[in-house]
C-alpha atoms as a PDB file:
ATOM      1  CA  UNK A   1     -89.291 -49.283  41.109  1.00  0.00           C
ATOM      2  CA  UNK A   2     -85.800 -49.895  39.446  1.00  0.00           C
ATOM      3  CA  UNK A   3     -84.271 -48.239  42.750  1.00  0.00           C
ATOM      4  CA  UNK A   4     -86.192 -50.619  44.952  1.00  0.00           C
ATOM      5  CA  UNK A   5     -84.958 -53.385  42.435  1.00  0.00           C
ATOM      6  CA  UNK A   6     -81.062 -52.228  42.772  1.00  0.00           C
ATOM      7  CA  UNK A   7     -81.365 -51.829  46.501  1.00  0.00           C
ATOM      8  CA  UNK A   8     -83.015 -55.085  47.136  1.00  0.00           C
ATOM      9  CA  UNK A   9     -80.161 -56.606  44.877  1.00  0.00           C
ATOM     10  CA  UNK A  10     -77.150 -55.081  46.770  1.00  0.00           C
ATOM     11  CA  UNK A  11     -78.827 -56.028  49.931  1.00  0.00           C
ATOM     12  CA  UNK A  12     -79.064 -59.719  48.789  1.00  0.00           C
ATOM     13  CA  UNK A  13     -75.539 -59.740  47.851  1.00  0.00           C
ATOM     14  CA  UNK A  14     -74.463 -58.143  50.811  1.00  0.00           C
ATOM     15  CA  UNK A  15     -76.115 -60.728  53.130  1.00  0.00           C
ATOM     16  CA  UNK A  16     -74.821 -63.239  50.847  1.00  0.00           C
ATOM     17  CA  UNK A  17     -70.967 -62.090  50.980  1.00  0.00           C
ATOM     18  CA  UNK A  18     -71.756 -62.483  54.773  1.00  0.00           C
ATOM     19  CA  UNK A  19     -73.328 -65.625  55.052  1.00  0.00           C
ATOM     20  CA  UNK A  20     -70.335 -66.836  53.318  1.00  0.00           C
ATOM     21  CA  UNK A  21     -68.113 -65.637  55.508  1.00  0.00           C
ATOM     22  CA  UNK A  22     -69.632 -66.932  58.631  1.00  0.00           C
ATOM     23  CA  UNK A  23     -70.180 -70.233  57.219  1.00  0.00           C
ATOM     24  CA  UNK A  24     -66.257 -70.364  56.438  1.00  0.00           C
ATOM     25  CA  UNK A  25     -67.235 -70.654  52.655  1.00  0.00           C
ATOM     26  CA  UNK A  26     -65.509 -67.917  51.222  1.00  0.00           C
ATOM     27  CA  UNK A  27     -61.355 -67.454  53.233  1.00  0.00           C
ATOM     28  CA  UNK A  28     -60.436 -63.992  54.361  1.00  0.00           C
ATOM     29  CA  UNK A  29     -57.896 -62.650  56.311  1.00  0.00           C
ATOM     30  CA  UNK A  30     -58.978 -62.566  60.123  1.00  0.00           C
ATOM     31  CA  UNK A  31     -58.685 -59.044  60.568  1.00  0.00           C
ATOM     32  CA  UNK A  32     -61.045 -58.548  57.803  1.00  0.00           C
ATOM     33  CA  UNK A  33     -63.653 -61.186  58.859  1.00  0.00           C
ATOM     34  CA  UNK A  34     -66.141 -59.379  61.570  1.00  0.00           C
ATOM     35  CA  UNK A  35     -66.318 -62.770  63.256  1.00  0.00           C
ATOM     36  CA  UNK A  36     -62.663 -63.737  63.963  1.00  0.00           C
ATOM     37  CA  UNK A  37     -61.258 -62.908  67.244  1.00  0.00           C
ATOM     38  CA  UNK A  38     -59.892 -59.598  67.469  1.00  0.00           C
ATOM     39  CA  UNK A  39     -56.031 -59.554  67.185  1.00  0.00           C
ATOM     40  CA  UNK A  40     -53.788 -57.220  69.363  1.00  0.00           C
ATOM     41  CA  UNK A  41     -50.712 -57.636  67.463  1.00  0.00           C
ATOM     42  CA  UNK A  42     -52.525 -56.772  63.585  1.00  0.00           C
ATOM     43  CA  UNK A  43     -52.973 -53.234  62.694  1.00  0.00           C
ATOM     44  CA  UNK A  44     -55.546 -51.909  63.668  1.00  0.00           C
ATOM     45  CA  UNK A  45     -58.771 -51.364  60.502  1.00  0.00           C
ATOM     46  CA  UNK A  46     -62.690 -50.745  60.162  1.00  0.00           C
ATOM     47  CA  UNK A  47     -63.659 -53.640  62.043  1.00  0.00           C
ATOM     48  CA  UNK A  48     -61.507 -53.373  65.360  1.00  0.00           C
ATOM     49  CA  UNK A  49     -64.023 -50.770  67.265  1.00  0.00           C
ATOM     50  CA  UNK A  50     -66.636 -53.739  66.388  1.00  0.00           C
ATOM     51  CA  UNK A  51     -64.795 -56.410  67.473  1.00  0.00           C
ATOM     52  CA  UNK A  52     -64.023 -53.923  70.883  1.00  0.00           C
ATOM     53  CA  UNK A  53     -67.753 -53.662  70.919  1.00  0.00           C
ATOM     54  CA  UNK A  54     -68.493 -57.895  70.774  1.00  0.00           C
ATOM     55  CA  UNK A  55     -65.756 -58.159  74.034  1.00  0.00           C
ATOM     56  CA  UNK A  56     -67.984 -55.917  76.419  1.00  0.00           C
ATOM     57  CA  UNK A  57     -70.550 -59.094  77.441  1.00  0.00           C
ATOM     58  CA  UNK A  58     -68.019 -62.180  76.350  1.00  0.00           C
ATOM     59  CA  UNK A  59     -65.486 -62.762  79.031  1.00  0.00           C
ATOM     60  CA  UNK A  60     -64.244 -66.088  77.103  1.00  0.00           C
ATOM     61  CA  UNK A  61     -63.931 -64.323  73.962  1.00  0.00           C
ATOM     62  CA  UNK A  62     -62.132 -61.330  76.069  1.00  0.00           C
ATOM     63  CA  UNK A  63     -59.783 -63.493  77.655  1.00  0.00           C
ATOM     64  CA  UNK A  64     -58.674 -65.361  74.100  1.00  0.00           C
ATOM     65  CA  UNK A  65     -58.264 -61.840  72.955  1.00  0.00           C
ATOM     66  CA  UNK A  66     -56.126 -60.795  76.065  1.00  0.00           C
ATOM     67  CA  UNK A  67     -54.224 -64.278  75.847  1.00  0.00           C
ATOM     68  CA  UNK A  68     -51.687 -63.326  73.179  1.00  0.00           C
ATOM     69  CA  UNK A  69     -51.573 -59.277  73.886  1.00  0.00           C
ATOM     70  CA  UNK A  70     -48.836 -59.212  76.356  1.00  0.00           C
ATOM     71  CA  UNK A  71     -51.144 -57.466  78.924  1.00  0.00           C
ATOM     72  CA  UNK A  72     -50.507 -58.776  82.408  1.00  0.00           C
ATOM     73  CA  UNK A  73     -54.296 -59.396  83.788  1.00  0.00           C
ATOM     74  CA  UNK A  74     -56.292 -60.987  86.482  1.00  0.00           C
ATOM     75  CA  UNK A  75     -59.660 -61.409  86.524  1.00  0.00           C
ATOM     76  CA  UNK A  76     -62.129 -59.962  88.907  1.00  0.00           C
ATOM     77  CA  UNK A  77     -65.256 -60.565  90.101  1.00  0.00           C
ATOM     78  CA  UNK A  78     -68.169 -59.286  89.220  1.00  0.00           C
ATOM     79  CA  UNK A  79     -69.647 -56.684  91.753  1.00  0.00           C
ATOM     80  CA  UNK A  80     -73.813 -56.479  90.105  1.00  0.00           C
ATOM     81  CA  UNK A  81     -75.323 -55.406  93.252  1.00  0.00           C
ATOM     82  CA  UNK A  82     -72.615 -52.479  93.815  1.00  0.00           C
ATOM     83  CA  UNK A  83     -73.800 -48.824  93.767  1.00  0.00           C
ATOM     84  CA  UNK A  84     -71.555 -48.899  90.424  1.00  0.00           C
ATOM     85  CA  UNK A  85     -72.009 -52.345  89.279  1.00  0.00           C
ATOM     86  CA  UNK A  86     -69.088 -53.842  87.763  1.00  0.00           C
ATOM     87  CA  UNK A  87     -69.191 -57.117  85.424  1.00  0.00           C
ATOM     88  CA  UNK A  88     -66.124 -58.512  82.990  1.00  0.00           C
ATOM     89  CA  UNK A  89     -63.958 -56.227  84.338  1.00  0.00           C
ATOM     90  CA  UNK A  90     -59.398 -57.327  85.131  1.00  0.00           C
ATOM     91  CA  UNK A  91     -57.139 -55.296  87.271  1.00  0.00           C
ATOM     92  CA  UNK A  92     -54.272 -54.340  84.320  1.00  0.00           C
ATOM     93  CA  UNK A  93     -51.151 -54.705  85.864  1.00  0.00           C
ATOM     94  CA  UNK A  94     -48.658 -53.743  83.371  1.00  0.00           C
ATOM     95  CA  UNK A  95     -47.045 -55.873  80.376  1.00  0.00           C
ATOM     96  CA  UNK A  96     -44.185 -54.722  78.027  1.00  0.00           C
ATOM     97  CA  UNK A  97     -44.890 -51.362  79.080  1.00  0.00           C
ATOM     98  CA  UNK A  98     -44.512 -50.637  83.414  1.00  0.00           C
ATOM     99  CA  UNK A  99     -47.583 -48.856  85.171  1.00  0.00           C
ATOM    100  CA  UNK A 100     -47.139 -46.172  87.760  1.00  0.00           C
ATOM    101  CA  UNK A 101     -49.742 -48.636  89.598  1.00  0.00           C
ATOM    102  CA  UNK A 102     -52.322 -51.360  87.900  1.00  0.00           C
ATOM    103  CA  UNK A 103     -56.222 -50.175  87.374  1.00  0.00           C
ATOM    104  CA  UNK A 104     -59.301 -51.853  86.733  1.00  0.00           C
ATOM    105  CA  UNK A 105     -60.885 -52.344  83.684  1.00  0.00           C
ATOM    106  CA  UNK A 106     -63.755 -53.391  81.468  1.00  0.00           C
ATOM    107  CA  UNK A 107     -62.342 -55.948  79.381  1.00  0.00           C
ATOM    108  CA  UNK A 108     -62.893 -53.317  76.440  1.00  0.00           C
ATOM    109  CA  UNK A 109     -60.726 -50.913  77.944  1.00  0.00           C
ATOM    110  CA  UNK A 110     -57.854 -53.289  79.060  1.00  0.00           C
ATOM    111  CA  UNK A 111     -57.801 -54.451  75.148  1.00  0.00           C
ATOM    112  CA  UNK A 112     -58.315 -50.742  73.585  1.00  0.00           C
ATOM    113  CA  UNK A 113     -55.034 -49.653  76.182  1.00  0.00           C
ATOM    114  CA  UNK A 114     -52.746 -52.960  74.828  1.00  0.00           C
ATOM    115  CA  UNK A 115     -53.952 -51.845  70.859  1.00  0.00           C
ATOM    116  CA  UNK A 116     -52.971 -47.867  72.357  1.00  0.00           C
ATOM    117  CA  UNK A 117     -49.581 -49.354  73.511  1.00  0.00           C
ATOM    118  CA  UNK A 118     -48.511 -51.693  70.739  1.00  0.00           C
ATOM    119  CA  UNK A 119     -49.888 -49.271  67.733  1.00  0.00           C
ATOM    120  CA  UNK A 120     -49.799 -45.709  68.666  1.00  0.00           C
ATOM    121  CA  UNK A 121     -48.092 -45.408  71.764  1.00  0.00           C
ATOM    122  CA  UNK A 122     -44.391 -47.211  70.787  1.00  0.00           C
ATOM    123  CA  UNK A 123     -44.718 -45.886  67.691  1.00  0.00           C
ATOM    124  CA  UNK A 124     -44.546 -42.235  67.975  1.00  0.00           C
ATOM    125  CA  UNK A 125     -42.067 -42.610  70.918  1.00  0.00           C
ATOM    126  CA  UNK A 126     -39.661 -44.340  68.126  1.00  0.00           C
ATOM    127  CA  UNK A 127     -40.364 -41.818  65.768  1.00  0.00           C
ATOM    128  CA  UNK A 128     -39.593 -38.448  68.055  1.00  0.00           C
ATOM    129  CA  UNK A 129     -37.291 -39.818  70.149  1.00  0.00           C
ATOM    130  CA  UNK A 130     -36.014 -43.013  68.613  1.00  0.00           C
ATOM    131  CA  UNK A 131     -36.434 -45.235  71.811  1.00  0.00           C
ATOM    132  CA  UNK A 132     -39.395 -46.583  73.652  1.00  0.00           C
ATOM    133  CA  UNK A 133     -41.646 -46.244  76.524  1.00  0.00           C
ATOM    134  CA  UNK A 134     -41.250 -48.220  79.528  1.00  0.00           C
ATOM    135  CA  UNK A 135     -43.201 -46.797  81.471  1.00  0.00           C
ATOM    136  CA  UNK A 136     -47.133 -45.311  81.423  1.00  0.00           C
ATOM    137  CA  UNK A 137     -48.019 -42.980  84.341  1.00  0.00           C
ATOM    138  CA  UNK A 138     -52.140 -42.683  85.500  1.00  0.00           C
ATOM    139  CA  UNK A 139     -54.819 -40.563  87.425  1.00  0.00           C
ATOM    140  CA  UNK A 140     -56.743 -43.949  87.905  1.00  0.00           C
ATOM    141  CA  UNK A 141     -59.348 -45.281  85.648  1.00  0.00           C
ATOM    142  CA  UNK A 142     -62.275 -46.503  87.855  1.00  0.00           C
ATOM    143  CA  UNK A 143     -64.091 -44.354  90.084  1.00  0.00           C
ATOM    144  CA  UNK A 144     -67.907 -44.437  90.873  1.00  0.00           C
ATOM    145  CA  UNK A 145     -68.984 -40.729  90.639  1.00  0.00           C
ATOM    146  CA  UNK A 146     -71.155 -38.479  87.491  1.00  0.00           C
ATOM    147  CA  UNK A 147     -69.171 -36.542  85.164  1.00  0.00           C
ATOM    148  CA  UNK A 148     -66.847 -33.878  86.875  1.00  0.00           C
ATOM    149  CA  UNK A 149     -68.016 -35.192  90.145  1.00  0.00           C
ATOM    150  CA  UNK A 150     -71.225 -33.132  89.553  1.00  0.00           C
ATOM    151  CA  UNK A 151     -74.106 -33.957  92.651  1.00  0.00           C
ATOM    152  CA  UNK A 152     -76.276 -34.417  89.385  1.00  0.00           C
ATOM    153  CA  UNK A 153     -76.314 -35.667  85.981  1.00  0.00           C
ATOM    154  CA  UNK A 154     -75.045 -38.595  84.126  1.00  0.00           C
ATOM    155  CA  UNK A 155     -72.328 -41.009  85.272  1.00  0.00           C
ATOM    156  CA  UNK A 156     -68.844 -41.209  83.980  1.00  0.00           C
ATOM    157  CA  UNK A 157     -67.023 -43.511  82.085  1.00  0.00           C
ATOM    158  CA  UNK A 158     -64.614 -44.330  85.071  1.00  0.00           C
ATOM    159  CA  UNK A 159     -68.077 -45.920  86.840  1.00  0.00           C
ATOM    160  CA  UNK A 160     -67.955 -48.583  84.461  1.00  0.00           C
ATOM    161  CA  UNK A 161     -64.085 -49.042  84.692  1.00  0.00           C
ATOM    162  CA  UNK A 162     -64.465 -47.814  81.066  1.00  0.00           C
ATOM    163  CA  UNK A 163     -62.016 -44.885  81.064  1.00  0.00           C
ATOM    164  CA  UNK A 164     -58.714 -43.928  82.150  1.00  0.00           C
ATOM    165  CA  UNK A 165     -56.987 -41.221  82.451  1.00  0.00           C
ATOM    166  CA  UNK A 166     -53.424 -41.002  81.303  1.00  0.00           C
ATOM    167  CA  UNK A 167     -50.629 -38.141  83.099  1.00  0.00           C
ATOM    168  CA  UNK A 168     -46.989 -39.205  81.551  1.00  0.00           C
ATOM    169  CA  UNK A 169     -44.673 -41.398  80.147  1.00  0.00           C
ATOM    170  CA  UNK A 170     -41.166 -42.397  80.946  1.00  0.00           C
ATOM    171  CA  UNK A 171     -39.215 -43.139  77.950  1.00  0.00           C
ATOM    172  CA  UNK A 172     -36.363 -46.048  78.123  1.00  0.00           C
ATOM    173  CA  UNK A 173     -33.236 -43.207  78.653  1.00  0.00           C
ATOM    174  CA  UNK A 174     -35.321 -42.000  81.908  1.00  0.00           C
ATOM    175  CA  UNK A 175     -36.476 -39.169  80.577  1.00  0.00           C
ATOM    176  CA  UNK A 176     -40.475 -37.900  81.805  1.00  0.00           C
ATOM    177  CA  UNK A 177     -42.885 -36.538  79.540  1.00  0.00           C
ATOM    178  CA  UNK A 178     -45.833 -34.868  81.744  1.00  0.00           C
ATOM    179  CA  UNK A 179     -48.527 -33.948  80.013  1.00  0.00           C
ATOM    180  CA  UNK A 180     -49.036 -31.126  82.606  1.00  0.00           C
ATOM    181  CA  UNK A 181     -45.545 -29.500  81.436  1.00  0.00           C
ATOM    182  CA  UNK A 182     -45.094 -30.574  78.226  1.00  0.00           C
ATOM    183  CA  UNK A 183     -48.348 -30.282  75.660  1.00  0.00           C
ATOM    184  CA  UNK A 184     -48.145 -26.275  75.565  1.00  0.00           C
ATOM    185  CA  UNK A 185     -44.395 -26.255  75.019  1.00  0.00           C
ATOM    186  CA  UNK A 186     -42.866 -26.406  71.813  1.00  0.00           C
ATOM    187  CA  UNK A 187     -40.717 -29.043  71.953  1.00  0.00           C
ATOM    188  CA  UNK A 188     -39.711 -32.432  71.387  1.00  0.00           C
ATOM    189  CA  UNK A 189     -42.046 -33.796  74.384  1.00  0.00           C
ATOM    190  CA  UNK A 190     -45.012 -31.693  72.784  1.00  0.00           C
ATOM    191  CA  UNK A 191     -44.549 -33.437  69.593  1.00  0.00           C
ATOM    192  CA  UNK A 192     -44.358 -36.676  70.995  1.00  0.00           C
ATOM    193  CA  UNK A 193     -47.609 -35.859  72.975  1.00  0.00           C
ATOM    194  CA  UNK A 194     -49.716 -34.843  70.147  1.00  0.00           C
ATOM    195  CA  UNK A 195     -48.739 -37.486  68.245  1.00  0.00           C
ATOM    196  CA  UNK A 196     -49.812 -40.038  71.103  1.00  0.00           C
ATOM    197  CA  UNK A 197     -53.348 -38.039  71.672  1.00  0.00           C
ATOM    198  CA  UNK A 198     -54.000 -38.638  67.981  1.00  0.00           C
ATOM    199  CA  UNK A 199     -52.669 -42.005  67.810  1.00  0.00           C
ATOM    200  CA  UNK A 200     -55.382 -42.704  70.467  1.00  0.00           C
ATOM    201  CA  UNK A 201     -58.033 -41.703  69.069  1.00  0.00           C
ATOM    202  CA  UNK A 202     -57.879 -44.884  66.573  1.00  0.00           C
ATOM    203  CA  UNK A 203     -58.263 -47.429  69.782  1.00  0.00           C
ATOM    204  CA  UNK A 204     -60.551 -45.209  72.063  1.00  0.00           C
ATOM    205  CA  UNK A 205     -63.830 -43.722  71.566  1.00  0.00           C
ATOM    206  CA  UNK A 206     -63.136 -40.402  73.360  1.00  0.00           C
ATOM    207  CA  UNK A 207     -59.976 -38.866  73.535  1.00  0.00           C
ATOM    208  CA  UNK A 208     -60.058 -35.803  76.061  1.00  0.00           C
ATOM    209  CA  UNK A 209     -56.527 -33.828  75.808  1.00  0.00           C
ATOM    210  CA  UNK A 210     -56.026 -30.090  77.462  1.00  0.00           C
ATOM    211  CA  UNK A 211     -57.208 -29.065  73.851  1.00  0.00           C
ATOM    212  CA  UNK A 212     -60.402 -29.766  74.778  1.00  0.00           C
ATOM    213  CA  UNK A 213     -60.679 -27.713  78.855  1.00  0.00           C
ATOM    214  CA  UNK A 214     -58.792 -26.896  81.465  1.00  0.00           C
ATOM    215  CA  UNK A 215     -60.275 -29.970  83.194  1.00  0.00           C
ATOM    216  CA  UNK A 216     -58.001 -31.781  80.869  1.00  0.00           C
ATOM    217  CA  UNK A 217     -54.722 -29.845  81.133  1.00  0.00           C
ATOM    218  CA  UNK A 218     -52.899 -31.833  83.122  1.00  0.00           C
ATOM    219  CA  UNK A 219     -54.189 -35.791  81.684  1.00  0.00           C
ATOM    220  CA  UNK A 220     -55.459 -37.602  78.228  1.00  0.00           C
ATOM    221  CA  UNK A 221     -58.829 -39.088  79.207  1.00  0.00           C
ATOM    222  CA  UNK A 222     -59.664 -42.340  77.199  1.00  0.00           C
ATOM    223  CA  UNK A 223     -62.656 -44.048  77.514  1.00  0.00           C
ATOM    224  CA  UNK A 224     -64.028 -47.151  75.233  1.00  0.00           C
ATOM    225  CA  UNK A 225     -67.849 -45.374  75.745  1.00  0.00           C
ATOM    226  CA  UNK A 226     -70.895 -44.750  73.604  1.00  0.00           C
ATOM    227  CA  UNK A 227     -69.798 -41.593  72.635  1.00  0.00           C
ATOM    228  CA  UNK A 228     -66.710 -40.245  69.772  1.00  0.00           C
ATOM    229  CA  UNK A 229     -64.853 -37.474  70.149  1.00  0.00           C
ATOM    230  CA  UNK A 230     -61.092 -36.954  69.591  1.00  0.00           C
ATOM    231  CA  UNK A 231     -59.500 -33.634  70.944  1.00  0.00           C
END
């Protein structure tokens, strides 16, 4: 009876603490607070796979979010009667960082990439090499077909525009790092590669690297799905 008691007493002030929140009674930082906007440029916490999650049905809310992340996006139109229906979904076309060509997106994916970019990506190509990207090379991201291309079984990610599937990077100096080449080398570009693939796994919800088949060997895949695994 006393545990019933305790639990019904956290729950209370639980939905209290929220309630307060929402109603803008109690002032917290906006990356804390589950209903602000996400933000592209804070560091990424707890909340941001939520606030990924509340973008996949809101294009307003997506394109206030995509507004101030230095993505370059255009809108396109939904598609609901396609074998691969597509709704909320941009063409990314590049932004601070060049792409070997744009791709479509769901709105979840476009945001998850410009988090990838600004807080994992740059970051471990300052720390192992000291300059930056300019430049993010790609398989493709959408692409209406099951898992492997298999006659049967479930559909990918890349039929909802929801993953992508990452090959290289050219870093400011020129220099390529293939993921092909470079991941089983030990080396500076193998470093810089891990680094990225776990770096990743923070924005996405699956990070595929050729640690996890040969399938894999010569991309990252990221996808902003149902499922999480990181490998």
């Amino acid at each position: 009876m006393r545990f019933r008691w305790g639990l019904l007493l956290v729950l209370l002030i639980i939905g209290a603490a929220g309630l307060s929140i929402w109603r803008g009674w109690v002032s917290i930082p906006p990356q804390w607070n589950p209903w602000a906007p996400l933000d592209v440029k804070a560091e990424p916490n707890l909340l941001t796979r939520y606030k990924l999650m509340r973008l996949r049905d809101n294009p307003q809310l997506c394109d206030q979010v995509l507004s101030s992340s230095g993505l370059r996006v255009a809108r396109q139109a939904d598609s609901p009667d396609a074998t691969c229906p597509l709704t909320n979904t941009l063409r990314v076309q590049g932004g601070e960082v060049a792409l070997s060509s744009g791709f479509l997106a769901s709105c979840r994916l476009a945001v998850a990439f410009a988090l990838f970019e600004r807080h994992a990506l740059q970051p471990a190509a300052q720390a192992v090499y000291g300059q930056a990207v300019k430049r993010v090379d790609h398989l493709g991201s959408f692409a209406c077909r099951n898992v492997y291309n298999r006659e049967n079984g479930r559909r990918s990610q890349h039929a909802t525009a929801d993953a992508l599937d990452i090959s290289g990077f050219r870093l400011a100096d020129g220099r390529f790092i293939s993921v092909l080449k470079d991941w089983p080398k030990d080396n500076q570009g193998a470093r810089f590669l891990h680094q990225v693939r776990d770096g990743a796994c923070d924005m996405f919800s699956v990070v595929l690297s050729p640690d996890y088949n040969a399938a894999h060997r010569n991309h990252f895949h990221v996808d902003v799905g149902p499922w999480w695994r990181c490998r």
